[in-house]
Protein backbone atom coordinates (compact mmCIF):
# COMPACT_ATOMS: atom_id res chain seq x y z
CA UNK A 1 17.37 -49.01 -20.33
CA UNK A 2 17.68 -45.43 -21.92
CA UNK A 3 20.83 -43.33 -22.83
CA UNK A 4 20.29 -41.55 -19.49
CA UNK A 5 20.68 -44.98 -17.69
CA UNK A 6 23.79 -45.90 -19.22
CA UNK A 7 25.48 -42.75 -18.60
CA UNK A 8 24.63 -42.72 -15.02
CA UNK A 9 26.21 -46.07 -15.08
CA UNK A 10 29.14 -45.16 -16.53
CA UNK A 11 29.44 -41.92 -14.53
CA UNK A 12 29.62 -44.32 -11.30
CA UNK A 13 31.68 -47.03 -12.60
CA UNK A 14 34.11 -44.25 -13.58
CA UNK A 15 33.80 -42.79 -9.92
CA UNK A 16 33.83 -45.74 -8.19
CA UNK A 17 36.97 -47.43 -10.03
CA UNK A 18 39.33 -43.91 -10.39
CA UNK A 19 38.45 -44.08 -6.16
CA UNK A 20 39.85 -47.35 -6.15
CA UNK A 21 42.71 -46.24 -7.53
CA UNK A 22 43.38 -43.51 -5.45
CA UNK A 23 42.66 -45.22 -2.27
CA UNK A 24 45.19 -48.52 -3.56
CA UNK A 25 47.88 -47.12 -5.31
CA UNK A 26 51.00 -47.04 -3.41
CA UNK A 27 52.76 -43.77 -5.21
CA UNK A 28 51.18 -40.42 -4.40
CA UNK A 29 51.30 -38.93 -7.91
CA UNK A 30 48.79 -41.60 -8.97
CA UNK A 31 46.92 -40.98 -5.87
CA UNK A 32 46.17 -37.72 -6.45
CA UNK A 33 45.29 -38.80 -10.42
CA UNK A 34 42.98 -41.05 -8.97
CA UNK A 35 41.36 -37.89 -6.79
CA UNK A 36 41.22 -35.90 -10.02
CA UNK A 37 39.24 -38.49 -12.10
CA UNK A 38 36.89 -39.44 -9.04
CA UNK A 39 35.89 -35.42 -8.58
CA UNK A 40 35.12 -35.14 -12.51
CA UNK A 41 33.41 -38.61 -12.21
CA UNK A 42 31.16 -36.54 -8.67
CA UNK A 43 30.63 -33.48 -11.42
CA UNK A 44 29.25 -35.66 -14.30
CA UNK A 45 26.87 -37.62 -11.48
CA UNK A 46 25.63 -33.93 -10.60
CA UNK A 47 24.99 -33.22 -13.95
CA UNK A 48 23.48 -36.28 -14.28
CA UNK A 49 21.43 -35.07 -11.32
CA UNK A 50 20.56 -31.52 -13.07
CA UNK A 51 22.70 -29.66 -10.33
CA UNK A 52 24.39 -27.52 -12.50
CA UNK A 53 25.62 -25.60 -9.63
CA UNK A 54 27.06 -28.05 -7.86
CA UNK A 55 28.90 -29.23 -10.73
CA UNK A 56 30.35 -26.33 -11.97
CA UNK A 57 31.20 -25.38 -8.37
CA UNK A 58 33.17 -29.40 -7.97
CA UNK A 59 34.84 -28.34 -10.81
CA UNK A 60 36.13 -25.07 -9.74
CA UNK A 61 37.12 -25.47 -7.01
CA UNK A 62 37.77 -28.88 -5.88
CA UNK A 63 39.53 -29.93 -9.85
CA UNK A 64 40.85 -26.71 -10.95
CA UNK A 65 42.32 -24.90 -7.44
CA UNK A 66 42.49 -27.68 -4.52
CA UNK A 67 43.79 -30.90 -6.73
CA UNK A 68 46.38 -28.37 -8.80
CA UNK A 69 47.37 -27.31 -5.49
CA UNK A 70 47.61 -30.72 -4.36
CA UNK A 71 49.60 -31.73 -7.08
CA UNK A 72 52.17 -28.81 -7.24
CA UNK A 73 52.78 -29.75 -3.61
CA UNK A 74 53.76 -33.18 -3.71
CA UNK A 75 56.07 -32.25 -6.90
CA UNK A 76 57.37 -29.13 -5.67
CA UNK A 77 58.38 -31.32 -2.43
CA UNK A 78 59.93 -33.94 -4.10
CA UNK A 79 62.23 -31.99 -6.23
CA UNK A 80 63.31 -29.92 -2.87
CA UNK A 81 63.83 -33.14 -0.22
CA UNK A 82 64.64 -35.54 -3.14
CA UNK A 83 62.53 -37.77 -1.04
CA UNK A 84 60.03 -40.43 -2.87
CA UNK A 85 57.04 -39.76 -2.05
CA UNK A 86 54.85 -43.41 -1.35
CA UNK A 87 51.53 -44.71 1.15
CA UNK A 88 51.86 -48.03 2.58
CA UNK A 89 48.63 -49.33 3.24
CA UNK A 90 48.64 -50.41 7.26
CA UNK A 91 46.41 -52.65 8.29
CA UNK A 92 44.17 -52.89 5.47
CA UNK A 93 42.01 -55.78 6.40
CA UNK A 94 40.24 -53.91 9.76
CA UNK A 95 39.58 -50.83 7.37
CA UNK A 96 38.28 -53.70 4.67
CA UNK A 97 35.84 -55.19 7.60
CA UNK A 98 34.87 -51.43 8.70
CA UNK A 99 34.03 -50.33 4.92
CA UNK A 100 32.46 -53.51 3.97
CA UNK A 101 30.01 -52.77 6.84
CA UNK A 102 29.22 -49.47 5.90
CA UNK A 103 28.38 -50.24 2.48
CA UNK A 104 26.09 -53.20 4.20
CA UNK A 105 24.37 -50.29 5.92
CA UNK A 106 24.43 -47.66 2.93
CA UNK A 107 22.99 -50.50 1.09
CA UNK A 108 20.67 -51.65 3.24
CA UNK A 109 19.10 -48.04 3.65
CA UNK A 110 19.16 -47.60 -0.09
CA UNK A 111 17.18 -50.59 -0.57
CA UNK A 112 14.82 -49.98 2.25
CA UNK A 113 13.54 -46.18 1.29
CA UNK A 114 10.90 -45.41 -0.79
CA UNK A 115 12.39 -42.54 -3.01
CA UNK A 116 10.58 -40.10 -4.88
CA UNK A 117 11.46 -39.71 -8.82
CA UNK A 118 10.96 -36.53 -10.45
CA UNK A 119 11.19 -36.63 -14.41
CA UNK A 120 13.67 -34.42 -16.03
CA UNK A 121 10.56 -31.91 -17.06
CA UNK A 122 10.00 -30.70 -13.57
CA UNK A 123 13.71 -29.91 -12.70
CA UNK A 124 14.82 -26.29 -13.14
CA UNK A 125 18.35 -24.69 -13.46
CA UNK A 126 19.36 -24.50 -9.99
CA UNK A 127 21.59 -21.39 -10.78
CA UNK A 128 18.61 -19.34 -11.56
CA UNK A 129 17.13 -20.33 -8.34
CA UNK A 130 20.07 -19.97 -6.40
CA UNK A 131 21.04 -16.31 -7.55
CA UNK A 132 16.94 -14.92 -6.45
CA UNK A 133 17.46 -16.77 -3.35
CA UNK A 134 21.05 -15.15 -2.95
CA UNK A 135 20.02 -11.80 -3.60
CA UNK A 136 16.67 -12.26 -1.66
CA UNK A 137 15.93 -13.91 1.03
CA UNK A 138 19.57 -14.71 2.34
CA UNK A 139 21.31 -11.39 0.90
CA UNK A 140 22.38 -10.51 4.67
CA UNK A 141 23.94 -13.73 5.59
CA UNK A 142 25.53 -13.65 1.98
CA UNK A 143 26.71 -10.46 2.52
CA UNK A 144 28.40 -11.42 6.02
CA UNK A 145 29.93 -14.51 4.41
CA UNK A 146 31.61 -12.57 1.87
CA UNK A 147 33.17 -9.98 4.36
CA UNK A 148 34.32 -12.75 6.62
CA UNK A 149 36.01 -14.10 3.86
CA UNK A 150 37.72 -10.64 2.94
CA UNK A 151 39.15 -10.38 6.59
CA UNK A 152 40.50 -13.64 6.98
CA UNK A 153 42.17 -13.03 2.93
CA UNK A 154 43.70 -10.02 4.58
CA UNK A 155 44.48 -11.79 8.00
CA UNK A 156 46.67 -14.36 5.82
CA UNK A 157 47.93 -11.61 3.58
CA UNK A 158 49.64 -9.45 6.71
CA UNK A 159 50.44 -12.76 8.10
CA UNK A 160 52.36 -13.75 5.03
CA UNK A 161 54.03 -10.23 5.01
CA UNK A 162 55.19 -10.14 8.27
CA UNK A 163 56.75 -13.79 8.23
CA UNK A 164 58.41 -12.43 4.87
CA UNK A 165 60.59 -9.96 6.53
């Protein structure tokens, strides 16, 4: 077993039990704990993987602006309602039966597909790739995604300043 082996293993054992956590725990803070350390654990596995992209882009966004917003939420709201925040778990043993028959499945197709393994010599930085594609091939749809996203920023910024009044 290489070094590259063992970190992949501890990349998913780090995933899969921070997951547990945030699905099981019963106060919200450590819920959302639990989401930060599975998203870091789904960046390492796409480093692992050699999408640097990806894994910058999980970082970003998901760990540094969705989770803090998450988190300033829940203890923002707390302070305000002076309400405690908890999950209850409601019937946990039909969701047990559903997800343990999923994973049979997932499992099952796992084990049943030939994959393809490509050696760490032929992967290239996806970011390199990604920018000549961007500015390429797909510059027009690019170009429309980015204005969309202007007009809906402004949308929600007159929005905002009209409910402010």
């Amino acid at each position: 077993m290489t070094t590259f082996d063992v970190m992949f293993y501890v990349f998913a054992a780090w995933t899969l039990a921070s997951a547990a956590i945030m699905v099981f725990a019963r106060n919200i803070i450590y819920n959302a704990i639990g989401l930060l350390f599975t998203l870091i654990g789904v960046a390492g596995l796409y480093v692992m993987l050699g999408a640097d992209f990806l894994a910058a882009t999980q970082m970003l966004i998901y760990v540094g602006g969705i989770l803090v917003l998450l988190l300033f939420g829940v203890m923002l709201s707390q302070r305000f309602t002076g309400l405690e925040m908890r999950t209850g778990t409601l019937r946990m043993w039909p969701a047990l039966l559903v997800c343990a028959g999923v994973a049979a499945i997932m499992i099952r197709l796992i084990m049943s597909n030939p994959w393809q393994v490509t050696t760490t010599a032929e992967m290239a930085p996806t970011v390199k790739n990604l920018g000549i594609l961007l500015m390429t091939d797909y510059l027009i749809p690019f170009e429309i995604v980015s204005v969309l996203l202007l007009a809906a920023l402004v949308g929600a910024a007159f929005i905002a300043r009209r409910e402010a009044r």
